[in-house]
Protein backbone atom coordinates (compact mmCIF):
# COMPACT_ATOMS: atom_id res chain seq x y z
CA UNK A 1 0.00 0.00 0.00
CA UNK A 2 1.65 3.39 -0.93
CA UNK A 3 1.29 6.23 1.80
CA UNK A 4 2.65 8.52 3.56
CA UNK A 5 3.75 9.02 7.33
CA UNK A 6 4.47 12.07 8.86
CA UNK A 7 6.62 12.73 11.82
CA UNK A 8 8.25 15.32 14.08
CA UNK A 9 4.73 17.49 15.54
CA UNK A 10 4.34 19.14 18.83
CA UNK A 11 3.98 22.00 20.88
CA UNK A 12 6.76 24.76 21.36
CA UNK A 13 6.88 28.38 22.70
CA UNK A 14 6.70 31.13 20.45
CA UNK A 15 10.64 31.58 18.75
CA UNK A 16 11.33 27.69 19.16
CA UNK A 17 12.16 25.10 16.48
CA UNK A 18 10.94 21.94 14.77
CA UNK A 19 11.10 19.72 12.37
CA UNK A 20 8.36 17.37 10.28
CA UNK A 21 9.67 14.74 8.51
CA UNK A 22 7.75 12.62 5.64
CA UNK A 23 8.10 8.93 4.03
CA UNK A 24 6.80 7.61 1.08
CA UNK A 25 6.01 3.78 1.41
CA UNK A 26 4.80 1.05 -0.21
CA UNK A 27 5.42 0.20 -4.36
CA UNK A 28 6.59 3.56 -5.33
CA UNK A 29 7.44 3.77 -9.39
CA UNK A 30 7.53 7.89 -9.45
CA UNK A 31 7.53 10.44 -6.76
CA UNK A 32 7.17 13.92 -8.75
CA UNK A 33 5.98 17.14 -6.02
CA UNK A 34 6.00 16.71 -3.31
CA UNK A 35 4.70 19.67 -0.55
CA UNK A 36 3.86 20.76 3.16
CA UNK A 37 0.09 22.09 3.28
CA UNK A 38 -1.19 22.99 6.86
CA UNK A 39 -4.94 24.09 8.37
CA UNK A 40 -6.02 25.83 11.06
CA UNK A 41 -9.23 25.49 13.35
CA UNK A 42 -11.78 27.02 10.55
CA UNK A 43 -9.46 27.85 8.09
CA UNK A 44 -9.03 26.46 4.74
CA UNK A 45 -6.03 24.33 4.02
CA UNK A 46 -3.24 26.12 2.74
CA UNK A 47 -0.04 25.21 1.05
CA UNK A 48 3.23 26.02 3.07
CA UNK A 49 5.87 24.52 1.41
CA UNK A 50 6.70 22.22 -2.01
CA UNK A 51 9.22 21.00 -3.96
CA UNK A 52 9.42 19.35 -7.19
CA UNK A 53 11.18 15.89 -8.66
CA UNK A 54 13.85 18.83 -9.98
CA UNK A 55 14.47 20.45 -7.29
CA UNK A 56 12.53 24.01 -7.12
CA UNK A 57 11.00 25.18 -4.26
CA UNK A 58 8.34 27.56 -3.03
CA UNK A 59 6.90 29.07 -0.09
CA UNK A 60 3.85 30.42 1.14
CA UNK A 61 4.74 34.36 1.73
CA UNK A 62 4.28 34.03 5.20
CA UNK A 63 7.05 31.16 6.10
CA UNK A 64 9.49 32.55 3.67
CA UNK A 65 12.92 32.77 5.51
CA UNK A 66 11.80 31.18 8.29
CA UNK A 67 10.71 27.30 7.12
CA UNK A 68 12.78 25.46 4.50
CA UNK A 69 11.77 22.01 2.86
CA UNK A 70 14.09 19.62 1.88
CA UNK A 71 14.35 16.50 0.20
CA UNK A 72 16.00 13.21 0.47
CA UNK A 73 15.38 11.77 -3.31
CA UNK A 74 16.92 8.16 -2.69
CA UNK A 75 15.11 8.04 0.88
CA UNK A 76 11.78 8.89 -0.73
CA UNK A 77 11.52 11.92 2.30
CA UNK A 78 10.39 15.46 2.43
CA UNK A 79 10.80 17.31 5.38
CA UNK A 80 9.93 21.23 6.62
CA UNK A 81 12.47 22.79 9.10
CA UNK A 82 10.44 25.52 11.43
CA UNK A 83 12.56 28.04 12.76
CA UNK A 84 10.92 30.97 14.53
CA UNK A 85 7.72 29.61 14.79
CA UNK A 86 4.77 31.65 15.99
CA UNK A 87 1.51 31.24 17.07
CA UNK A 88 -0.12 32.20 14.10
CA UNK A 89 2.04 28.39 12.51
CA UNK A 90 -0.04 26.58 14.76
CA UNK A 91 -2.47 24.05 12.67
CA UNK A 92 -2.32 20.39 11.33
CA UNK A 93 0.37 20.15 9.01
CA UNK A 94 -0.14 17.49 6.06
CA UNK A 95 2.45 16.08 3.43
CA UNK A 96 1.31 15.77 0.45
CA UNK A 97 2.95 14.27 -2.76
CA UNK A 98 2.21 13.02 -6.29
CA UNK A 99 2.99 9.12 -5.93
CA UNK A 100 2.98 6.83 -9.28
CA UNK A 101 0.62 9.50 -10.37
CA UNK A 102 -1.70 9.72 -8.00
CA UNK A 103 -2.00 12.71 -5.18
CA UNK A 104 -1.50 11.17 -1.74
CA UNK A 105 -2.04 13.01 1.53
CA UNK A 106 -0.36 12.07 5.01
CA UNK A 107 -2.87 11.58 7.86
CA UNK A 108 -1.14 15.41 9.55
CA UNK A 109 0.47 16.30 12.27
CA UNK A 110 -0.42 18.70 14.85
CA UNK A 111 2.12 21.73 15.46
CA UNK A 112 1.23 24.08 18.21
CA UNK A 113 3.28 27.41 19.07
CA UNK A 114 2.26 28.46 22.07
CA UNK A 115 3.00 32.57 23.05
């Protein structure tokens, strides 16, 4: 069964760090984009962070210079590095990727920052 497992959620004070990690399981052929989408108590789901099968990257404007998402291509991992977090970062954060095709979503993590 192909899925994917995120890691790495939890609750820090305003300014701290984290890290979510994400693995892609099961009979993967292709990975292509793969991306970091959170949502907040009555908010829509929003995209944070993605990457594609080349490399590029892109951020939502409001974790630019402080989040960075990374990839480990032979590991079949994504992972979003949180630095200065603040409250307003607190929601469930999903990984999301295009596997053999298809668009699979992780089953989140919760990140809470609290002030």
């Amino acid at each position: 069964q192909v899925q994917l497992v995120e890691s790495g959620g939890g609750m820090v004070q305003a300014g701290g760090s984290l890290r979510l990690s994400c693995a892609a399981s099961g009979r993967i052929f292709s990975i292509d984009d793969m991306a970091w989408h959170r949502q907040a108590p009555g908010k829509q789901r929003e995209l944070v962070a993605g990457m594609t099968s080349s490399g590029k990257t892109n951020y939502a404007d409001s974790v630019k210079g402080r989040f960075t998402i990374s990839r480990d291509f032979a590991k079949n991992t994504v992972s979003l590095q949180m630095n200065s977090l603040e409250p307003e970062d607190t929601a469930v954060y999903y990984c999301n990727a295009v596997l053999n095709g298809l668009t699979r979503w992780g089953q989140g993590t919760q990140v809470t920052v609290s002030s």
